[in-house]
Structure formats: structure tokens, C-alpha cells
N, C-alpha and C. Protein backbone atom coordinates (compact mmCIF):
# COMPACT_ATOMS: atom_id res chain seq x y z
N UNK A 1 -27.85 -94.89 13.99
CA UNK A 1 -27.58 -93.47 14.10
C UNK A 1 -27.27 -93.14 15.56
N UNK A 2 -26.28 -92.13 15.87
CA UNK A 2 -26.15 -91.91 17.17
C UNK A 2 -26.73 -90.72 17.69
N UNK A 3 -27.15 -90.86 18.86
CA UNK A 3 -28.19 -89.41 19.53
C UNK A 3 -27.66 -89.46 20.69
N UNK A 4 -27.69 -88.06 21.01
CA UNK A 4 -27.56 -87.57 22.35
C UNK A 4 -28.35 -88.05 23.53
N UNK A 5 -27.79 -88.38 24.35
CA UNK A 5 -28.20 -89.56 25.49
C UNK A 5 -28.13 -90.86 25.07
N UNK A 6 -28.03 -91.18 23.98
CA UNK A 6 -28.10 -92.62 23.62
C UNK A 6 -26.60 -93.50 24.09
N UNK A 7 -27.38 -95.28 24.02
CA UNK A 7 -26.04 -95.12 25.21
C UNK A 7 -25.06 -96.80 24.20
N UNK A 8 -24.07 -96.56 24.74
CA UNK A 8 -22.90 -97.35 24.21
C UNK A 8 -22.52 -98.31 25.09
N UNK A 9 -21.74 -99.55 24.75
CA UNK A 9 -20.79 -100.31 25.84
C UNK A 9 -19.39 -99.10 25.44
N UNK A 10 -18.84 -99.31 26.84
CA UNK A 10 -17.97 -98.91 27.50
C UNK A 10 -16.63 -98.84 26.45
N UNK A 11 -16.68 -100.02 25.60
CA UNK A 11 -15.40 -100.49 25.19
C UNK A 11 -15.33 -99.30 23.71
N UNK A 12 -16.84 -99.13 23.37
CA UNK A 12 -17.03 -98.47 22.12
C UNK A 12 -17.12 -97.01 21.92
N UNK A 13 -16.98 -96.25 23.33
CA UNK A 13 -16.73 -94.74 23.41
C UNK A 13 -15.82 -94.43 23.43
N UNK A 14 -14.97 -92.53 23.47
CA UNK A 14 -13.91 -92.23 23.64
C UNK A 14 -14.28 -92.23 25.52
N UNK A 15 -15.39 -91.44 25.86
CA UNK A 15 -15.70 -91.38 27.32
C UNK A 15 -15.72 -93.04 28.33
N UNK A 16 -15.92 -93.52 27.66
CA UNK A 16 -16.01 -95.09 28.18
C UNK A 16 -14.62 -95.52 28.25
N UNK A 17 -13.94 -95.34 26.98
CA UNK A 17 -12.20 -95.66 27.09
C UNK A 17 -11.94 -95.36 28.35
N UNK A 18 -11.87 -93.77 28.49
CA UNK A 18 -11.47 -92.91 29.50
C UNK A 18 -11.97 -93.87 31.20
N UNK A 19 -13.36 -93.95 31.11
CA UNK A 19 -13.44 -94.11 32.00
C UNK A 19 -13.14 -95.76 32.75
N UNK A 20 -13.05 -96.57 31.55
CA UNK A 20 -12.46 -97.89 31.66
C UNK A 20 -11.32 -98.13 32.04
N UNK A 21 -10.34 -97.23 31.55
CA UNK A 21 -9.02 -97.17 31.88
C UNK A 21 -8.81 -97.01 32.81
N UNK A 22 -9.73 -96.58 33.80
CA UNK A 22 -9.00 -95.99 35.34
C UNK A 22 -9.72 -97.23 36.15
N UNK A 23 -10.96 -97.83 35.45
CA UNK A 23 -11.63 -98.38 36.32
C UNK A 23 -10.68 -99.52 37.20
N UNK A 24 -11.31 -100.22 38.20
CA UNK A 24 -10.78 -101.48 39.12
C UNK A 24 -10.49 -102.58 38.34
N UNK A 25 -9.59 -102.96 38.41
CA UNK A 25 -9.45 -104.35 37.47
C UNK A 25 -10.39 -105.42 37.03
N UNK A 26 -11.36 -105.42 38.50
CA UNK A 26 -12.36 -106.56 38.49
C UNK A 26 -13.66 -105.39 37.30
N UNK A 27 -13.42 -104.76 37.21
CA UNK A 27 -14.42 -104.38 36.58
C UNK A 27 -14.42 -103.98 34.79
N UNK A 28 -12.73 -104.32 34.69
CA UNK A 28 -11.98 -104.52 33.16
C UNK A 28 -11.66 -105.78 32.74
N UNK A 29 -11.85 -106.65 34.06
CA UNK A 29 -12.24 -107.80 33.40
C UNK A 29 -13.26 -108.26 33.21
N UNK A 30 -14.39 -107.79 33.78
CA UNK A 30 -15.96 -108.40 33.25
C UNK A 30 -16.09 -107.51 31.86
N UNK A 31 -15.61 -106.56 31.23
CA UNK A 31 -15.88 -106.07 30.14
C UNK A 31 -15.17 -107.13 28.61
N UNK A 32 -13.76 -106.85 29.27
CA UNK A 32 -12.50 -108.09 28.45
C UNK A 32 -13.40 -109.53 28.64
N UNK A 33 -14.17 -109.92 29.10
CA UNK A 33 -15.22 -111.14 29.07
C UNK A 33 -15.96 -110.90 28.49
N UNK A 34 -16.61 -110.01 28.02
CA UNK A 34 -17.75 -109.90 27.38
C UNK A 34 -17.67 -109.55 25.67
N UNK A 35 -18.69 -109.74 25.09
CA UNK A 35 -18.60 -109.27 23.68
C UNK A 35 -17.81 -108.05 23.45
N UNK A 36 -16.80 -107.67 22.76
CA UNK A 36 -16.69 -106.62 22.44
C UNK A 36 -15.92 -106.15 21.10
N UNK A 37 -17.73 -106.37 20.42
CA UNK A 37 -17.99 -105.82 18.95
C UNK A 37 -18.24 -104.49 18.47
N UNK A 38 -17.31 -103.59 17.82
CA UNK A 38 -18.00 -102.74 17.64
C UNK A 38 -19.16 -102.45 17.26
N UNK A 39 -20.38 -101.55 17.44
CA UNK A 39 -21.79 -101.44 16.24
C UNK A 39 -21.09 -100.18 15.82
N UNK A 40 -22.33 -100.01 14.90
CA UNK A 40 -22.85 -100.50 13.81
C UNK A 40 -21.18 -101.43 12.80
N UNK A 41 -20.16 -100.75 13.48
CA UNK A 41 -18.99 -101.51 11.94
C UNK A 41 -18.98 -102.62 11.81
N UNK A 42 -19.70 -103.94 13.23
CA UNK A 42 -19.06 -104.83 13.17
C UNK A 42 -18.04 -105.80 13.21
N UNK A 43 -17.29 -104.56 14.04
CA UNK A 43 -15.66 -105.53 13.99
C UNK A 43 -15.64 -106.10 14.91
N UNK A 44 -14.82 -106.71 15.39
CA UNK A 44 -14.59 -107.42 17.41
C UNK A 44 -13.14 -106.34 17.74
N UNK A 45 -13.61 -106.14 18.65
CA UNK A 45 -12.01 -105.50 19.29
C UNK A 45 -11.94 -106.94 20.50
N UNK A 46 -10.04 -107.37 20.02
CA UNK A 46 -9.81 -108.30 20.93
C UNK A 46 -9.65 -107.74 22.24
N UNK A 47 -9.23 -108.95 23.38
CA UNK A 47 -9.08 -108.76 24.63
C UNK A 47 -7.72 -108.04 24.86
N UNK A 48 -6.84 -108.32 24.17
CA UNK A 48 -5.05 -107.76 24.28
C UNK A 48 -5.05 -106.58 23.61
N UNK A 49 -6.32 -106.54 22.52
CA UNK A 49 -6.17 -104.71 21.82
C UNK A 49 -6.88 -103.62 22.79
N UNK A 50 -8.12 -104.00 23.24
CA UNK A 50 -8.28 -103.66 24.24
C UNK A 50 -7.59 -103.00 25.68
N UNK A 51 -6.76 -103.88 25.65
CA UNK A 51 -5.48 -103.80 26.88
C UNK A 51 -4.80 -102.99 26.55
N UNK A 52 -4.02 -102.83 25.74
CA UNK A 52 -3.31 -102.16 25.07
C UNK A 52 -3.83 -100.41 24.43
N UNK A 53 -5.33 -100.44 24.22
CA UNK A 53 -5.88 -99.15 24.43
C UNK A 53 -5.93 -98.71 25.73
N UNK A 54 -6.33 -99.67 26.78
CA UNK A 54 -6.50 -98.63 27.70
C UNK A 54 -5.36 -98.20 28.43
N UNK A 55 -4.25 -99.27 28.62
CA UNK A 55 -2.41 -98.98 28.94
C UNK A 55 -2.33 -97.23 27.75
N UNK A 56 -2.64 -97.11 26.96
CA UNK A 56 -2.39 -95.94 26.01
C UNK A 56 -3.17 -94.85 26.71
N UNK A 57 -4.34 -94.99 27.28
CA UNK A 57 -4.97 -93.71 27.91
C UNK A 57 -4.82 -93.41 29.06
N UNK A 58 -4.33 -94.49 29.67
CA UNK A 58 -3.32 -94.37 31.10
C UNK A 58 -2.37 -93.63 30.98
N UNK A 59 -1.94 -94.00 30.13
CA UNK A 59 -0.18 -92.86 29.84
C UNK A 59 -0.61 -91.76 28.99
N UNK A 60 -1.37 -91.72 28.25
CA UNK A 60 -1.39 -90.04 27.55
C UNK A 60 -2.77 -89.52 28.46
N UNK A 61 -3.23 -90.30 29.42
CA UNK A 61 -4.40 -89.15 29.88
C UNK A 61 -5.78 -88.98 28.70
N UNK A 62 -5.66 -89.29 27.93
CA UNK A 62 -6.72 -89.41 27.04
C UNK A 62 -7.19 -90.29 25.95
N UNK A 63 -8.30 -90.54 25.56
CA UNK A 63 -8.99 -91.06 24.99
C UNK A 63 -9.11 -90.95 23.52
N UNK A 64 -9.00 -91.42 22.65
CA UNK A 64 -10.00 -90.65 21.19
C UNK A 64 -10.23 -91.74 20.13
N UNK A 65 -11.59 -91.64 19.49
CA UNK A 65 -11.81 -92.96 19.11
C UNK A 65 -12.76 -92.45 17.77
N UNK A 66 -12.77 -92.60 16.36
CA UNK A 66 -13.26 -92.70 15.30
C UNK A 66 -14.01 -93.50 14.88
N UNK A 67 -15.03 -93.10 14.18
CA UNK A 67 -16.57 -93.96 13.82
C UNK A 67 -16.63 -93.48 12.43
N UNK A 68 -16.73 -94.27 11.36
CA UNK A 68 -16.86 -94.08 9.98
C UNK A 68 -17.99 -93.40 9.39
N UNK A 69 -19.31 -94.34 10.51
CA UNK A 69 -20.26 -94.43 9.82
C UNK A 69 -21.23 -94.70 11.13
N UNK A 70 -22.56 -94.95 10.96
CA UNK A 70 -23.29 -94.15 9.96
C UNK A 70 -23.42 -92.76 10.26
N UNK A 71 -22.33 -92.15 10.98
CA UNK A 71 -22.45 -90.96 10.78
C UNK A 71 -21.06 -90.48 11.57
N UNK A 72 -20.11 -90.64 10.28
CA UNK A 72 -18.94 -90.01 10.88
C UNK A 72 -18.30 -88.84 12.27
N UNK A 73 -17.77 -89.58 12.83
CA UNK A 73 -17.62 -88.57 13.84
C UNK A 73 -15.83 -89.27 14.82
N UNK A 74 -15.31 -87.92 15.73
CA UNK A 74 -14.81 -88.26 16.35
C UNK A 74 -14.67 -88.08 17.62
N UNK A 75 -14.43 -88.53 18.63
CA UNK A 75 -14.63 -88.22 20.45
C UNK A 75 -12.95 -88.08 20.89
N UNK A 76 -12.85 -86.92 21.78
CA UNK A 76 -11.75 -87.21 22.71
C UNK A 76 -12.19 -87.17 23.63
N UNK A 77 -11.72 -87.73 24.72
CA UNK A 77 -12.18 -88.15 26.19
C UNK A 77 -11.08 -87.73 27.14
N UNK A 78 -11.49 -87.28 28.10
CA UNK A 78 -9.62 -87.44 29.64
C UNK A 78 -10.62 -87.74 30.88
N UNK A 79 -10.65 -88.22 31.53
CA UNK A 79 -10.47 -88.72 32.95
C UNK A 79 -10.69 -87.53 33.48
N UNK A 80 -11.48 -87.39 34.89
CA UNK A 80 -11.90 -86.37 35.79
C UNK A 80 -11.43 -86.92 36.85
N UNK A 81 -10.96 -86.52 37.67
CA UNK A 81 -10.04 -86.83 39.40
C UNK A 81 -10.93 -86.37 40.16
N UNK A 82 -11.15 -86.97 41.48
CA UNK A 82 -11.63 -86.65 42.69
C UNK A 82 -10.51 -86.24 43.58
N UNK A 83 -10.59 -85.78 44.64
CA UNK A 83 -9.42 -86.09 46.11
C UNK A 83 -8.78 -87.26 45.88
N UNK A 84 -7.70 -87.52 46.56
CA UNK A 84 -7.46 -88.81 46.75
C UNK A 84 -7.01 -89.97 45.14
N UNK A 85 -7.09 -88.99 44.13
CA UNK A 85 -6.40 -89.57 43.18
C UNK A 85 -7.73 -90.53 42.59
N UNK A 86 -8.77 -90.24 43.07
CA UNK A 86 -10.07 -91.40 42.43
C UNK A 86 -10.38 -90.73 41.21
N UNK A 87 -10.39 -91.74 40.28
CA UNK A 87 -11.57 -91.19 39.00
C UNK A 87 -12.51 -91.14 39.24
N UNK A 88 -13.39 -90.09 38.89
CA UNK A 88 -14.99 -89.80 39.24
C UNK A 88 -15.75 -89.49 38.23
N UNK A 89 -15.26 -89.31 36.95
CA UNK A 89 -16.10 -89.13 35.78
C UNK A 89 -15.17 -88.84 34.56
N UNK A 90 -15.80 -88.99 33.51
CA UNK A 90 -15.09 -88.40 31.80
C UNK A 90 -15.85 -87.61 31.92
N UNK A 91 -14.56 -86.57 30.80
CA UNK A 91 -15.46 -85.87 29.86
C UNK A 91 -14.92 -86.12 28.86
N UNK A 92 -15.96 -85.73 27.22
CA UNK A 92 -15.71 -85.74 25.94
C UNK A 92 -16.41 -84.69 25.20
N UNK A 93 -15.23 -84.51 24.01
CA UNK A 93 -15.83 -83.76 23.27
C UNK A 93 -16.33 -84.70 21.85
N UNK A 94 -17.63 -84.54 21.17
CA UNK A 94 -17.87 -85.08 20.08
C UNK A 94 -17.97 -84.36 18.76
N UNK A 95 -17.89 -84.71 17.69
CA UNK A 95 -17.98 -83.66 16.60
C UNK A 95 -17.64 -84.87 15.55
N UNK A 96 -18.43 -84.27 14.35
CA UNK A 96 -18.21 -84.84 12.90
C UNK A 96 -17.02 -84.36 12.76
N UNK A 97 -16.79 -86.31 11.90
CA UNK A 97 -15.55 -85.89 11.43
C UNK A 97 -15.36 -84.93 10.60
N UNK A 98 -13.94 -84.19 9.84
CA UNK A 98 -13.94 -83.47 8.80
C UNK A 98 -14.27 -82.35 9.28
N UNK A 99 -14.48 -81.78 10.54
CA UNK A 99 -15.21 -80.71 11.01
C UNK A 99 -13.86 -79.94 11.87
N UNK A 100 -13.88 -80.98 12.05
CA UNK A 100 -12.29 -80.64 13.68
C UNK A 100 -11.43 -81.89 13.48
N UNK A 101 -10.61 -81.44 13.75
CA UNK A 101 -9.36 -82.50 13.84
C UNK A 101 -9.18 -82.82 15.24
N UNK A 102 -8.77 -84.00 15.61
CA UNK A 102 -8.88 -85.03 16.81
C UNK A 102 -8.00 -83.86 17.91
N UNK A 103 -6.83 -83.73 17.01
CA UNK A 103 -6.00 -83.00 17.79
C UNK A 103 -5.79 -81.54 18.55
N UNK A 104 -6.54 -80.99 17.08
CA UNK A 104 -7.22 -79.44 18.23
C UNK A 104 -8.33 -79.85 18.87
N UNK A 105 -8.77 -80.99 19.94
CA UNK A 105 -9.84 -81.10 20.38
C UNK A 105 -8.86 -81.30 21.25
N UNK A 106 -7.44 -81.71 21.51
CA UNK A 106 -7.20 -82.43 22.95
C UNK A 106 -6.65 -81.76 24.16
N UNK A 107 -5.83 -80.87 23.45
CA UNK A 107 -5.12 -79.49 24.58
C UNK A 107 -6.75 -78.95 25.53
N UNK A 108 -8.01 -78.36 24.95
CA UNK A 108 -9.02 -78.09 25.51
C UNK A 108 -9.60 -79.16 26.54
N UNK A 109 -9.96 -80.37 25.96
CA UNK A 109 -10.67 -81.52 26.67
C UNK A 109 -9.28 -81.56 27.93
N UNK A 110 -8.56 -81.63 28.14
CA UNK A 110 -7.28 -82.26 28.94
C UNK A 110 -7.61 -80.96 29.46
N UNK A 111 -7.76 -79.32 29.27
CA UNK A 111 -7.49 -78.33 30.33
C UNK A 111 -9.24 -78.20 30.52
N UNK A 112 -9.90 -78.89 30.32
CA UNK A 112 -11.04 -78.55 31.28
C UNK A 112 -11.49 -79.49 32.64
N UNK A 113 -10.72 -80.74 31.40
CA UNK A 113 -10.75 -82.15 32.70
C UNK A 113 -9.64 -81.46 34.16
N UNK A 114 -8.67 -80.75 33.76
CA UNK A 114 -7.75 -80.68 34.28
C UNK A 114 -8.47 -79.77 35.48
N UNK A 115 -9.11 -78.91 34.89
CA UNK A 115 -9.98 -77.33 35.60
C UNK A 115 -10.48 -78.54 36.74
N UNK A 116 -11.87 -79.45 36.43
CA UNK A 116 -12.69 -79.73 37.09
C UNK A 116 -12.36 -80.78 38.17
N UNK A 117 -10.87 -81.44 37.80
CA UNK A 117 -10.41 -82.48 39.13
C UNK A 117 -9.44 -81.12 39.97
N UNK A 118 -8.86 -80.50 39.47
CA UNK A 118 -8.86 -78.92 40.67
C UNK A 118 -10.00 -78.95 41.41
N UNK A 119 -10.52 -78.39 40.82
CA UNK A 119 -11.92 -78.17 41.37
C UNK A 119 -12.54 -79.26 42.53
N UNK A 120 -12.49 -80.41 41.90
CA UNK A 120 -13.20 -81.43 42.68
C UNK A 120 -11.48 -82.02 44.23
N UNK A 121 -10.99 -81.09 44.22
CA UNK A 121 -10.26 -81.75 45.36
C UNK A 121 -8.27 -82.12 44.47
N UNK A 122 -8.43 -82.44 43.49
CA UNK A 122 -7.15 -83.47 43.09
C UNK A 122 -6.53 -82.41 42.56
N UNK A 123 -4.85 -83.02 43.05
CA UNK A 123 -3.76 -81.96 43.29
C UNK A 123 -2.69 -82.75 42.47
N UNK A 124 -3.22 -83.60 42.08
CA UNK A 124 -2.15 -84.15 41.14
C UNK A 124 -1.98 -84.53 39.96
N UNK A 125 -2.97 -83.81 39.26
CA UNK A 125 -3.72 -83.72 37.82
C UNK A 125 -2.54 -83.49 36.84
N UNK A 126 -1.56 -82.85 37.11
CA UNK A 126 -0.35 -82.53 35.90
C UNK A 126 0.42 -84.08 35.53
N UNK A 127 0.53 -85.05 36.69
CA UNK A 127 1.40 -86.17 36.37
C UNK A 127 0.46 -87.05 36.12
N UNK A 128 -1.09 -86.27 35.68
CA UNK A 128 -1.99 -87.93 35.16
C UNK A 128 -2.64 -87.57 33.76
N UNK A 129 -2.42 -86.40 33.47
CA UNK A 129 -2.96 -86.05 32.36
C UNK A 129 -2.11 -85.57 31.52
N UNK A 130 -1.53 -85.57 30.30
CA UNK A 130 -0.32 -84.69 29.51
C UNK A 130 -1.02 -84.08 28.28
């Protein structure tokens, strides 16, 4: 079951996507080395699907990732900017599935991420987030 504060590998969040995607290379490859099984479904996400998700949240700026079970739900995630073009944090929104659709979650998540790297210094938030 998933709870608030409870915590995930990186590879298995929408916020972890997000924040994997921006991370340093050396630090996407100790993940791409490591197990990366989904829980509870059990699947493996390979090393090249992997790649290939996070090349996707690089270019759309966001994240979003579906869980069946055991308690349906879906996350969108975008990237938070510092000065200087640094990632400094995700945000996400979570919600049961069937409740909200992925897609009216993403225009909001993308204009608040967008609000808070303003905020935090970064001036170049329109050509990293769409």
C-alpha cells in the first residue's frame, strides 16, 4: 500500500522520473546498474527503457507514471529550476486513478513548477518545460 512519506526508488516515481532525468550522468548510471523492478507489479524496467523515459521527460518537461495496484493511482511530475539552469527539486501531483485524468493534471503541475523556478532565480523555464 502506498502512504504519504513513504518512500520509492527513483526509477518507480513520477517525482523520481522528473528528478532522474535532470540528474548527472554518474548518478543515472548507478541507478541503470541497479535493480530496477517495479513493486508491488513486479516487472523489471530495462536499462534502454529507462533511457528512453527519461530522454521523454527531458523533452516534454514532465513526468507521469501509472500504478494498477494495490491501489490505483496516477503521478505527474516537472522539474523545479534553480539560477543557473540547476534542477533543485520535483514536484508532483498524485491522485487515484479514475478520479482525474493524467492530462488535466499537467498544464497545472508544469505552471506551478514553472511559478517556483521564477521564483527560485531561473529565467529560462519556458524552453525547459512545455
Amino acid at each position: 500500500m502506498y502512504r504519504v512519506g513513504g518512500r520509492m526508488p527513483l526509477h518507480a516515481t513520477g517525482v523520481g522520473l522528473a528528478l532522474l532525468a535532470y540528474a548527472p550522468g554518474e548518478a543515472q548510471e548507478e541507478i541503470l546498474r541497479g535493480d530496477l523492478t517495479l513493486q508491488p507489479e513486479n516487472l523489471v524496467r530495462t536499462p534502454p527503457e529507462l533511457r528512453r523515459i527519461l530522454a521523454r521527460v527531458r523533452v516534454e518537461g514532465i513526468a507521469t507514471t501509472m500504478r494498477p495496484y494495490p491501489d490505483p493511482m496516477v503521478s505527474v511530475a516537472a522539474p523545479i529550476f534553480g539560477a543557473r539552469k540547476v534542477m533543485v527539486a520535483a514536484l508532483s501531483v498524485v491522485a487515484p486513478t479514475g478520479s482525474v485524468d493524467a492530462g488535466s493534471l499537467r498544464p497545472a503541475v508544469v505552471a506551478v513548477a514553472r511559478a517556483i523556478s521564477r521564483q527560485l532565480g531561473h529565467r529560462d523555464v519556458e524552453t525547459r518545460m512545455t
